[in-house]
C-alpha atoms as a PDB file:
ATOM      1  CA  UNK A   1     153.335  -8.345 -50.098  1.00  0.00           C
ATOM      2  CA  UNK A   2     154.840  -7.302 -46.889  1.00  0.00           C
ATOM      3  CA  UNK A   3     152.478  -6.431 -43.738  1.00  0.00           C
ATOM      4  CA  UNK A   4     152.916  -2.909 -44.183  1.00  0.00           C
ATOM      5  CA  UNK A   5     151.776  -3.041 -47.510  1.00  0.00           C
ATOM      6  CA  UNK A   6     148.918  -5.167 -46.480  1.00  0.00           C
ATOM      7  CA  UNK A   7     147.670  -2.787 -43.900  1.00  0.00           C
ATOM      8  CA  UNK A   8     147.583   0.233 -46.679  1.00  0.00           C
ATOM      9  CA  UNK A   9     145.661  -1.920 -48.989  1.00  0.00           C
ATOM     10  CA  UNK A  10     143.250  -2.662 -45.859  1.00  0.00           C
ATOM     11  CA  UNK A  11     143.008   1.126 -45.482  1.00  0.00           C
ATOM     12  CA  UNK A  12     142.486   1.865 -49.061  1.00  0.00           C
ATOM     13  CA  UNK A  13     139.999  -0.214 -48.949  1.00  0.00           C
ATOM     14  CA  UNK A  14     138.079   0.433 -46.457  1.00  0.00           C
ATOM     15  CA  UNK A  15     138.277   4.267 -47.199  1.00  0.00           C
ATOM     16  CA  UNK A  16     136.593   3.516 -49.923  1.00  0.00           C
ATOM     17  CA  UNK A  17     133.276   2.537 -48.758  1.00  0.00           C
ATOM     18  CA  UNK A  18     131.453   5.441 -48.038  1.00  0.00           C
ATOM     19  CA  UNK A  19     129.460   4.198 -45.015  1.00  0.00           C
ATOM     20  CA  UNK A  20     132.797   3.656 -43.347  1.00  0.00           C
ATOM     21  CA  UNK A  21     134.023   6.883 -44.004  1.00  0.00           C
ATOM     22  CA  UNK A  22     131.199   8.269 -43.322  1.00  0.00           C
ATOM     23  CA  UNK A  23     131.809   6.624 -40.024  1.00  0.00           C
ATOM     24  CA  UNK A  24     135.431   7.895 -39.585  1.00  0.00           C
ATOM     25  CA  UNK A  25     134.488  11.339 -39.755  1.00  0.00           C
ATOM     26  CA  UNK A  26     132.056  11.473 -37.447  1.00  0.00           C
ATOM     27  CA  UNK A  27     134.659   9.452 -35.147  1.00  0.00           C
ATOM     28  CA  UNK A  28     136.933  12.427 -36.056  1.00  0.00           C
ATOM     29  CA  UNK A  29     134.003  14.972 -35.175  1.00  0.00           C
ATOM     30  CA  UNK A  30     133.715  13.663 -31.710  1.00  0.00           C
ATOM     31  CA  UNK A  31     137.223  13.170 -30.808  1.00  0.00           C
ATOM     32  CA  UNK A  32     137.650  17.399 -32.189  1.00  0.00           C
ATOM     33  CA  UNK A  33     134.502  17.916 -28.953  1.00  0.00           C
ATOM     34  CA  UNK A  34     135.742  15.827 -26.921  1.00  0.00           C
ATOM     35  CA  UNK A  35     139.078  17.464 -26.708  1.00  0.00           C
ATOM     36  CA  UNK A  36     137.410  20.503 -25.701  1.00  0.00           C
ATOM     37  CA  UNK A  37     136.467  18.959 -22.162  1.00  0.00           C
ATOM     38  CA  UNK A  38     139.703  16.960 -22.006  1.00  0.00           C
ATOM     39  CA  UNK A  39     141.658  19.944 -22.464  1.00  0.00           C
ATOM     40  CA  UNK A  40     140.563  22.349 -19.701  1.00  0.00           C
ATOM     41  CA  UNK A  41     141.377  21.359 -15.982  1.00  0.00           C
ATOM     42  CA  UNK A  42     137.986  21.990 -14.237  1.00  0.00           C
ATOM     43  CA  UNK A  43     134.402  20.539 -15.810  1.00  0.00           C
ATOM     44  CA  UNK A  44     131.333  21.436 -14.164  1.00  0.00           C
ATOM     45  CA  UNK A  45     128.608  18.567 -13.677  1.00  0.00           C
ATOM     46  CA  UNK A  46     127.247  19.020 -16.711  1.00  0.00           C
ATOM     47  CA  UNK A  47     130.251  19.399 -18.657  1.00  0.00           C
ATOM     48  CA  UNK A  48     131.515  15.462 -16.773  1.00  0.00           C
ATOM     49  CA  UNK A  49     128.543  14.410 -18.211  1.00  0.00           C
ATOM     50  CA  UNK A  50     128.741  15.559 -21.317  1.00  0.00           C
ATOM     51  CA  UNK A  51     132.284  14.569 -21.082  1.00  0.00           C
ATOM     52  CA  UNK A  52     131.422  11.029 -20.599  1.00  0.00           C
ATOM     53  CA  UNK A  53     128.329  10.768 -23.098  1.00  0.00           C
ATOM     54  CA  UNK A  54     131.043  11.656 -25.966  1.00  0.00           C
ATOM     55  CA  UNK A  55     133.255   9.044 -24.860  1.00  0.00           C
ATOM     56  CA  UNK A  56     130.313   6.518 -25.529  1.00  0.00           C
ATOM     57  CA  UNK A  57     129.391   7.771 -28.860  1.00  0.00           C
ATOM     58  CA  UNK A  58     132.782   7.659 -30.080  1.00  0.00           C
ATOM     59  CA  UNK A  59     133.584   4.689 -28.971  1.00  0.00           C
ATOM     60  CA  UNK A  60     130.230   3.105 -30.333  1.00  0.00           C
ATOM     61  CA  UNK A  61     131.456   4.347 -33.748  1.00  0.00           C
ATOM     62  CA  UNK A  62     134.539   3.105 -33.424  1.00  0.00           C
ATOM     63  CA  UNK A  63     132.328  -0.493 -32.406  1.00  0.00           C
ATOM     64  CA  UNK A  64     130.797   0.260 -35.406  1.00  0.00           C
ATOM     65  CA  UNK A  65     134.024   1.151 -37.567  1.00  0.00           C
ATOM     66  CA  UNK A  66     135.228  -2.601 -36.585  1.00  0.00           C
ATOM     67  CA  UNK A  67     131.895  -4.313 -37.291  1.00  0.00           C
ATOM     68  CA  UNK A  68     132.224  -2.785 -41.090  1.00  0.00           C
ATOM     69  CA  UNK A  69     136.167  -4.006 -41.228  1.00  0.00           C
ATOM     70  CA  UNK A  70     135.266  -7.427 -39.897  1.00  0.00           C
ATOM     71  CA  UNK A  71     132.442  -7.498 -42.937  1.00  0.00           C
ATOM     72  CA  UNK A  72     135.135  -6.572 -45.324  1.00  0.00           C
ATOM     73  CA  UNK A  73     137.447  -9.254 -44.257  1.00  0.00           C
ATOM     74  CA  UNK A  74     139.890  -6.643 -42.504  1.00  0.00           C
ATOM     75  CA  UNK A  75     139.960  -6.236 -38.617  1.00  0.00           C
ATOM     76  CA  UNK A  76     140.890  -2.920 -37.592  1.00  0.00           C
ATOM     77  CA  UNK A  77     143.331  -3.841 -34.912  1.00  0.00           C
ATOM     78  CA  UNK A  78     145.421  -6.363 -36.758  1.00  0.00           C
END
């Protein structure tokens, strides 16, 4: 098995657990709202705040994402 093929059957099989997809989605949900401050050229106070608090969550559920991989035997950035 070549590393390519390795890294699908890591995906597959990690996309199959639903607390990791699950997971993914909501990573996907946050990145969708966070795009909405990143793309606009001005943000109030509130709006760098919000901004910011985003950032956190998705990257906590991306900590999160990793912590499941690691469980599984399959680290996310290898």
């Amino acid at each position: 098995m070549n590393a390519a093929e390795a890294q699908d059957e890591k995906h597959l099989s990690l996309q199959n657990n639903d607390q990791y997809r699950a997971l993914a989605e909501q990573h996907h949900q946050l990145d969708d709202q966070l795009h909405h401050y990143t793309d606009r050229h001005y943000l109030s106070p509130t709006e760098q705040l919000e901004e910011v608090t985003l950032k956190k969550r998705k990257l906590a559920v991306k900590d999160q994402m990793e912590t499941l991989a690691r469980e599984f035997g399959h680290p996310l950035s290898s």
